[in-house]
C-alpha atoms as a PDB file:
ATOM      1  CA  UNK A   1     100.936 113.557  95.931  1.00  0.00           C
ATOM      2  CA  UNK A   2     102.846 114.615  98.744  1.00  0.00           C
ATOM      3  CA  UNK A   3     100.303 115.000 101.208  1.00  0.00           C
ATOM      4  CA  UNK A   4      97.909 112.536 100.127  1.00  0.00           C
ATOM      5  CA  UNK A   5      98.137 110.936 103.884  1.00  0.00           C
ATOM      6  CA  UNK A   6      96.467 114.026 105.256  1.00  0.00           C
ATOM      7  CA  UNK A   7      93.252 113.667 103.266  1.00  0.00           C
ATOM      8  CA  UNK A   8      92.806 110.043 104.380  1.00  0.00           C
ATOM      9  CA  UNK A   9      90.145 108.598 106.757  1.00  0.00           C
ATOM     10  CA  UNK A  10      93.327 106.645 109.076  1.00  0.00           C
ATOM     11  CA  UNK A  11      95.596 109.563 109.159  1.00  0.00           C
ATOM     12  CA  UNK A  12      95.444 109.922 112.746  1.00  0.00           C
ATOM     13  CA  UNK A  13      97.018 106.243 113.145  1.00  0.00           C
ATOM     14  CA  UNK A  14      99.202 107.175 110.483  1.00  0.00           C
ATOM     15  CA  UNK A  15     100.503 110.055 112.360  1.00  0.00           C
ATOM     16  CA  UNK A  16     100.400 108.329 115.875  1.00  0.00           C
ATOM     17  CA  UNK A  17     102.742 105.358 113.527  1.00  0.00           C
ATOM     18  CA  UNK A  18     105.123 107.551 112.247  1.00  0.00           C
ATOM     19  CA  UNK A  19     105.946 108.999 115.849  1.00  0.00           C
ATOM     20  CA  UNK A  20     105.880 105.496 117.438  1.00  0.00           C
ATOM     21  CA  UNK A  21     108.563 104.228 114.695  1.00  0.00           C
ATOM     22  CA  UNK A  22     110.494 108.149 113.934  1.00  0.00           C
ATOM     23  CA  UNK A  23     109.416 107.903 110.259  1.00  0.00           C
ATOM     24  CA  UNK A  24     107.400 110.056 108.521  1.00  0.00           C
ATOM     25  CA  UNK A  25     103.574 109.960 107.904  1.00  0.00           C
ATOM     26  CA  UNK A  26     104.026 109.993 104.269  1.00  0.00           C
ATOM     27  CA  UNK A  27     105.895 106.810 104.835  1.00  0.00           C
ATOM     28  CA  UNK A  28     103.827 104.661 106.879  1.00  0.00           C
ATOM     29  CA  UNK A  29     100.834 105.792 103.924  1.00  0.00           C
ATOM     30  CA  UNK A  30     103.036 104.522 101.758  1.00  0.00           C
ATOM     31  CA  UNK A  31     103.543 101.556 103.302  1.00  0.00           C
ATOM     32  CA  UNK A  32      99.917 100.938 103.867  1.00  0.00           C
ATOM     33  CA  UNK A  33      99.195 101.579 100.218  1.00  0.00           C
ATOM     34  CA  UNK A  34     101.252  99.017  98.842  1.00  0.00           C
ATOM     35  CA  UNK A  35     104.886 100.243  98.826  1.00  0.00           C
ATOM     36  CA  UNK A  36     107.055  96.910 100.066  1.00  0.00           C
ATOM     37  CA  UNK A  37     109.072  96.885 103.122  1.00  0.00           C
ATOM     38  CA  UNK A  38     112.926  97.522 103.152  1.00  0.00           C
ATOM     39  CA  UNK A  39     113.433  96.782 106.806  1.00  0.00           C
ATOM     40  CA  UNK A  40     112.429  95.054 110.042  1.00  0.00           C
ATOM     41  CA  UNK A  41     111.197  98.507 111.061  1.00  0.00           C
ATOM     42  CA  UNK A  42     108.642  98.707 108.224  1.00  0.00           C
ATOM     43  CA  UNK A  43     107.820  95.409 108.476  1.00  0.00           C
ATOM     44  CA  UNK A  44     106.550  95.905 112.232  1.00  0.00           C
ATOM     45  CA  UNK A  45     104.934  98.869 110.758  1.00  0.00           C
ATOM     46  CA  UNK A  46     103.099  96.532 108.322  1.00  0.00           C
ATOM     47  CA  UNK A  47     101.986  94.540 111.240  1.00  0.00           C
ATOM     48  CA  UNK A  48     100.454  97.064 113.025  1.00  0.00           C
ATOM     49  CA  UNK A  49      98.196  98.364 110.414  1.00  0.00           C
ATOM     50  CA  UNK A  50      96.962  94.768 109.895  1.00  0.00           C
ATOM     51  CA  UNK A  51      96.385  94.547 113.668  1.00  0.00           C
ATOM     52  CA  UNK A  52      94.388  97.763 113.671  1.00  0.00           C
ATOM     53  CA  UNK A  53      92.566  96.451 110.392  1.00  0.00           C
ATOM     54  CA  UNK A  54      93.785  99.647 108.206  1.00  0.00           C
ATOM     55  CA  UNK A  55      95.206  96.547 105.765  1.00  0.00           C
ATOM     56  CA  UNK A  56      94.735  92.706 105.229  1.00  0.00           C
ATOM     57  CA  UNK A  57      97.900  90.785 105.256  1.00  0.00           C
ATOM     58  CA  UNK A  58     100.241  90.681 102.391  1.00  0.00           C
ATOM     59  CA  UNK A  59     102.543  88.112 101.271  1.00  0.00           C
ATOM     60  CA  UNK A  60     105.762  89.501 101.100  1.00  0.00           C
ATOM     61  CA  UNK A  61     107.386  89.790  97.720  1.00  0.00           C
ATOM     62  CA  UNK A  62     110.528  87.559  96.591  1.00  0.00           C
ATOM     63  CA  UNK A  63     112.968  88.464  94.335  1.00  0.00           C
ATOM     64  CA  UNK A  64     113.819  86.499  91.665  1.00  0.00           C
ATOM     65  CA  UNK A  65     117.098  84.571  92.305  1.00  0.00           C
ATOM     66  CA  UNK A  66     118.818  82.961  89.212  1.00  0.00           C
ATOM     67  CA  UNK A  67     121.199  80.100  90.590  1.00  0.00           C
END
């Protein structure tokens, strides 16, 4: 759902997120719901909602390289 972030319990640190790092709310729910990281800007994102104790750390995830 598109606004699934404005029925959540955090979405007041979601919202102060999003204008801390100029993305969206939506995105920074996303992010804390399990959608993986595509840049050093979501990753700090990540950080911060496991500082603030909104998530527990995650292990990022590895592609698959064939050599």
């Amino acid at each position: 759902m598109v606004f699934d972030y404005m029925y959540s319990s955090h979405r007041k640190e979601y919202i102060a997120l999003s204008f801390r790092y100029f993305v969206s709310p939506k995105h920074v729910y996303q992010l804390a719901h399990g959608k993986d990281a595509k840049s050093a800007k979501d990753q700090k994102i990540l950080h911060e909602l496991c500082e603030m104790g909104i998530i527990h750390h995650r292990k990022p995830r590895h592609q698959d390289t064939e050599e």
